[in-house]
Protein backbone atom coordinates (compact mmCIF):
# COMPACT_ATOMS: atom_id res chain seq x y z
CA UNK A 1 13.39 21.17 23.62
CA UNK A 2 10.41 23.17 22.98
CA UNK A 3 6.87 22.55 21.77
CA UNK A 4 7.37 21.39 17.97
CA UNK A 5 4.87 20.41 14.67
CA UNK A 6 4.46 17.10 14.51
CA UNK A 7 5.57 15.34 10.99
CA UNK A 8 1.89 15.78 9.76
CA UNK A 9 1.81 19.78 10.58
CA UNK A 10 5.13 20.10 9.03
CA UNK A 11 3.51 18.58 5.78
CA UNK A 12 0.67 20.00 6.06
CA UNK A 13 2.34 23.80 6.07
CA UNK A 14 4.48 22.42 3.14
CA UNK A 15 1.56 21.69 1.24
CA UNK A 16 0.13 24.85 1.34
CA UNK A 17 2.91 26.65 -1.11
CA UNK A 18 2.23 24.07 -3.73
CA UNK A 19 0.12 26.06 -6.88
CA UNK A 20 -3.21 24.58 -8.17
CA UNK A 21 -1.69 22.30 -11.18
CA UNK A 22 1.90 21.97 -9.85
CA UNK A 23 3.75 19.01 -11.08
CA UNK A 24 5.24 17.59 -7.78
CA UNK A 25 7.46 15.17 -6.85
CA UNK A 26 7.37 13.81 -3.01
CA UNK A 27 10.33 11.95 -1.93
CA UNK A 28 9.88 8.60 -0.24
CA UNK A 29 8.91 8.58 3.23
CA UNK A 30 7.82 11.50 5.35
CA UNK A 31 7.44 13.69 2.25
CA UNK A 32 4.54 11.48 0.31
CA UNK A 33 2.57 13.01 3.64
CA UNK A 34 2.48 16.24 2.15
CA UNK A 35 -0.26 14.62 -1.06
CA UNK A 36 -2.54 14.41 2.10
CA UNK A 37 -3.16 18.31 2.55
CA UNK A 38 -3.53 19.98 -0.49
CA UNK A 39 -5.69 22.98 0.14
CA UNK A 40 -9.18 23.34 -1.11
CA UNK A 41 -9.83 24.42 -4.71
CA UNK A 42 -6.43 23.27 -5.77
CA UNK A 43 -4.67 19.94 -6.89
CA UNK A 44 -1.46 19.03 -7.60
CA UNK A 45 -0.22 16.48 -10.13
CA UNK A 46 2.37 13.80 -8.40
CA UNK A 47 4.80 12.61 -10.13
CA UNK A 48 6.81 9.22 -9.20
CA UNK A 49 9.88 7.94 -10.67
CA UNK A 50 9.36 4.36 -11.66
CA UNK A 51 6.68 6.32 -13.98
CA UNK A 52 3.01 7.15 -13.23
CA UNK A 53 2.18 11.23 -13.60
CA UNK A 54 -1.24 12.54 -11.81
CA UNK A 55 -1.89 9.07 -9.61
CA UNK A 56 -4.37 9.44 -6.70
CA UNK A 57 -3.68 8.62 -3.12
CA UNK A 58 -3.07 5.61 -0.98
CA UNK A 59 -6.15 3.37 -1.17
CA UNK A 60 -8.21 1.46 1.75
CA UNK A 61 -6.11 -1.28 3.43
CA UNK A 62 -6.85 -4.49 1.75
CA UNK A 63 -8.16 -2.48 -1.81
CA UNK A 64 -4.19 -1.97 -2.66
CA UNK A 65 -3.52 -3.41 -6.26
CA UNK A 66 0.06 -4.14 -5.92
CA UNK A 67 1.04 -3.59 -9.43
CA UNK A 68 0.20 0.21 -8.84
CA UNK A 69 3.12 1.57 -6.88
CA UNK A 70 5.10 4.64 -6.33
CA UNK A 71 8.81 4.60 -6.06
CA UNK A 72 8.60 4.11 -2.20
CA UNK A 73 6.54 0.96 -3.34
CA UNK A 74 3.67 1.87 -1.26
CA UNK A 75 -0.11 1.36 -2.63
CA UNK A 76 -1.35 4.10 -5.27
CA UNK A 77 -4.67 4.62 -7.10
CA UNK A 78 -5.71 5.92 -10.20
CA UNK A 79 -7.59 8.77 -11.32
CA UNK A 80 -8.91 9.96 -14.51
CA UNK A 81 -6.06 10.94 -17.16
CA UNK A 82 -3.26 9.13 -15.09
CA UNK A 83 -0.70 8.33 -17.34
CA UNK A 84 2.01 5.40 -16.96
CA UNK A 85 5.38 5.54 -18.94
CA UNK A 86 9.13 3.91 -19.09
CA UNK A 87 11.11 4.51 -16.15
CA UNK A 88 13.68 6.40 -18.28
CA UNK A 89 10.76 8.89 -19.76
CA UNK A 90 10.23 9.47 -16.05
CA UNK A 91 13.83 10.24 -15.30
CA UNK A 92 13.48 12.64 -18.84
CA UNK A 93 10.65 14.24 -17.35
CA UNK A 94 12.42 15.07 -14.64
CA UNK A 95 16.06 16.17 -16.01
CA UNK A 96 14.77 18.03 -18.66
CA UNK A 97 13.27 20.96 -15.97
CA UNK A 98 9.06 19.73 -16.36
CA UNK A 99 8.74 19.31 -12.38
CA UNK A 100 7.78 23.11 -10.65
CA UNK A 101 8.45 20.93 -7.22
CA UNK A 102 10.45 18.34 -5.64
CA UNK A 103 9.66 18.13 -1.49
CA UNK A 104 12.52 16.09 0.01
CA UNK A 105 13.61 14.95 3.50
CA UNK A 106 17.07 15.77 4.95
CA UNK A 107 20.12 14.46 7.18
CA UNK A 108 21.28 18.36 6.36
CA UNK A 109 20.24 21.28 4.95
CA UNK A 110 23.47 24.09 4.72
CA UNK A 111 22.70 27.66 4.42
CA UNK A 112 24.18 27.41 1.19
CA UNK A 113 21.24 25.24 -0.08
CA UNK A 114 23.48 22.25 -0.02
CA UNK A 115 21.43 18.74 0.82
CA UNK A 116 22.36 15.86 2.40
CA UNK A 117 19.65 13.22 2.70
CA UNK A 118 21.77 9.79 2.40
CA UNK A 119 24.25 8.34 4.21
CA UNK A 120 26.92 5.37 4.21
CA UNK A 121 27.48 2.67 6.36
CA UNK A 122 25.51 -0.39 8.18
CA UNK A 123 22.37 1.77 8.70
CA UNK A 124 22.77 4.16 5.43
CA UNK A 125 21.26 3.89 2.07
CA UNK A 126 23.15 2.60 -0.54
CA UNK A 127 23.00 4.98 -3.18
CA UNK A 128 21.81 8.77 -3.31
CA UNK A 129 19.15 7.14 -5.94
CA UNK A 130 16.38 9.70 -8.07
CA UNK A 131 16.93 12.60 -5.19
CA UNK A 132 20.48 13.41 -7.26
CA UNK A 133 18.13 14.03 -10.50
CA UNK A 134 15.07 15.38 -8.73
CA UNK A 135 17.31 18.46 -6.81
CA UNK A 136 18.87 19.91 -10.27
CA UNK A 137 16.09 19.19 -12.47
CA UNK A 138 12.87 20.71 -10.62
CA UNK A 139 12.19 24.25 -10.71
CA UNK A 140 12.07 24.30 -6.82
CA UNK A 141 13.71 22.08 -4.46
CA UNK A 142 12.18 21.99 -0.65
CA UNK A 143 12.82 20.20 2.32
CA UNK A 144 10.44 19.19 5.31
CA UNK A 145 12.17 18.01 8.42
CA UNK A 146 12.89 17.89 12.01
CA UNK A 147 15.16 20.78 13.04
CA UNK A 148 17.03 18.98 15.10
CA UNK A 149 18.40 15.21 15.37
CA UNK A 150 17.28 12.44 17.49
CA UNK A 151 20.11 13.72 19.43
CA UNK A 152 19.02 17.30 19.50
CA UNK A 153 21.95 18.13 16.90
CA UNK A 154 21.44 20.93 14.51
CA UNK A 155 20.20 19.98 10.66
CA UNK A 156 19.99 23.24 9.79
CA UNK A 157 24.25 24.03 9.29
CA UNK A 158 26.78 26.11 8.06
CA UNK A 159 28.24 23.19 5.61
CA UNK A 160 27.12 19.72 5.18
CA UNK A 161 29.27 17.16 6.71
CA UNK A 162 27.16 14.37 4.96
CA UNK A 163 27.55 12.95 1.76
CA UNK A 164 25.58 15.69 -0.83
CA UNK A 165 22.65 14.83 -2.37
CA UNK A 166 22.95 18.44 -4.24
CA UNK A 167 24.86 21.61 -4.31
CA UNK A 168 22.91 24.88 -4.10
CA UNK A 169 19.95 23.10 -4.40
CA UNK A 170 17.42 23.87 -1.73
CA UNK A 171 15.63 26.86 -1.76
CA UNK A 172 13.09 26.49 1.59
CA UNK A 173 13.08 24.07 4.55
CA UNK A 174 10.15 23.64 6.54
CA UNK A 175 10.93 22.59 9.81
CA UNK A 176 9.29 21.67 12.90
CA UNK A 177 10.26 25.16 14.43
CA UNK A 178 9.89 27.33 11.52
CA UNK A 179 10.32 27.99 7.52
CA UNK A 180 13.27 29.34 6.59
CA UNK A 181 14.48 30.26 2.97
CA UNK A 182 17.78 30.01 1.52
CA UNK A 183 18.98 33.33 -0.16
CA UNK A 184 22.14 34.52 -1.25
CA UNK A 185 23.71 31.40 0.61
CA UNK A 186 22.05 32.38 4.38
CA UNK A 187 19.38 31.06 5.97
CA UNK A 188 16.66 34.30 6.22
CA UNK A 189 13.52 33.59 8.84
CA UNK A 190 10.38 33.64 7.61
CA UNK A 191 8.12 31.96 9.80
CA UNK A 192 8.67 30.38 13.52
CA UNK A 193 6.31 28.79 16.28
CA UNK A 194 5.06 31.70 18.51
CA UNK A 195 6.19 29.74 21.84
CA UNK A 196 9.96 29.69 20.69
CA UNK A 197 12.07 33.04 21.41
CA UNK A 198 14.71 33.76 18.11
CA UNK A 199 17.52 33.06 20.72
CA UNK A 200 16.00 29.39 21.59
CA UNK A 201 16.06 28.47 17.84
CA UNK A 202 19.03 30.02 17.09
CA UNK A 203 20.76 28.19 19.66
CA UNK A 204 19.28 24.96 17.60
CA UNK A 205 20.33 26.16 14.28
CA UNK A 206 24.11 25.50 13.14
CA UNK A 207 24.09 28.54 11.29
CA UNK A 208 23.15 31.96 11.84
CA UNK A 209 19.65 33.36 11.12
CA UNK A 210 18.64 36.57 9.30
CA UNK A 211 15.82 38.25 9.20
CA UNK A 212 14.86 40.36 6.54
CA UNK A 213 11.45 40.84 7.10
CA UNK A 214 8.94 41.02 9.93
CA UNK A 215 8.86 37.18 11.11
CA UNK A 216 4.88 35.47 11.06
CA UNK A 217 3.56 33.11 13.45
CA UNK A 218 3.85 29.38 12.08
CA UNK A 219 0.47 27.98 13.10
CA UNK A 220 -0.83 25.29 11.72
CA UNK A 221 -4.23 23.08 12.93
CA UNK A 222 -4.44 20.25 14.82
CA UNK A 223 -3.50 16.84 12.64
């Protein structure tokens, strides 16, 4: 396959979108890479589900205090006016629409905005878990991941053969080929990496691509 991002340029671009003051939600795993690159002049306010709103980032191996976790239970820190609260106020927080972001990984994204980003069986997670919540209660559900499979399979698809994390629920994926936004149930082009033609990443894209609007470069610097 072509030249692609690596994880941390894919977060990085992500991170970019997110407003000065955002209330943002990073799913566990690849996404909590995105808190790395906010932009200068701006700062989002994270948000974790077992309850701690406006935390600070990971701190120096062997300075982690483990009773200050997110819900991946990796190592936080705390900054000024971090606030701690009941796992079920989190969960309120959340269903009751005061999250502007959730940035989520993905088994599947289809063009209808559908997400799939659990599984079942002997290497699957066991339950879909806060992602059901976080995709209908933010104000703006995105996804950063490969665009293709270990196996070079399309995630980007027509319909989700997965078990669904949400319905109509994903609004932009940021890939490691491009950003694409979902729009009246299609996938439209926005952005793709200069050294891929559109026929090359359509031909690793399970659905078909529109373009609406001249297509930028995706560049981002070296991580």
């Amino acid at each position: 396959m072509t030249e692609k991002l690596s994880n941390a340029q894919i977060a990085w671009r992500a991170a970019q979108d997110i407003a000065d003051g955002a209330y943002v939600n990073l799913g566990i795993g690849f996404p909590e890479m995105v808190a790395r690159f906010q932009p200068p002049g701006r700062e989002a306010i994270f948000h974790t589900e077992n309850g701690v709103l406006g935390f600070g980032g990971a701190p120096e191996p062997g300075e982690e205090d483990w009773d200050l976790i997110n819900a991946g239970k990796k190592a936080i820190t705390l900054k000024p006016g971090t606030a701690f609260f009941h796992h079920a106020d989190s969960f309120a927080m959340v269903r009751g629409g005061h999250l502007d972001v959730a940035i989520l990984g993905a088994y599947e994204v289809a063009e209808t905005g559908d997400l799939a980003n659990w599984s079942t069986g002997p290497k699957g997670v066991p339950a879909v878990g806060g992602a059901m919540d976080l995709v209908h209660g933010a104000k703006r559900v995105a996804v950063i991941t490969d665009h293709v499979t270990k196996k070079g399979q399309p995630k980007l698809v027509e319909r989700c053969s997965l078990p669904l994390t949400g319905v109509g629920c994903v609004t932009r994926v940021y890939s490691s080929l491009a950003v694409i936004d979902i729009e009246g149930g299609r996938f439209v082009l926005r952005e793709k990496l200069p050294a891929i033609t559109m026929e090359n990443l359509q031909n690793l894209t399970g659905a078909k691509l529109h373009v609406t609007a001249p297509v930028e470069d995706l560049i981002c610097p070296e991580l």
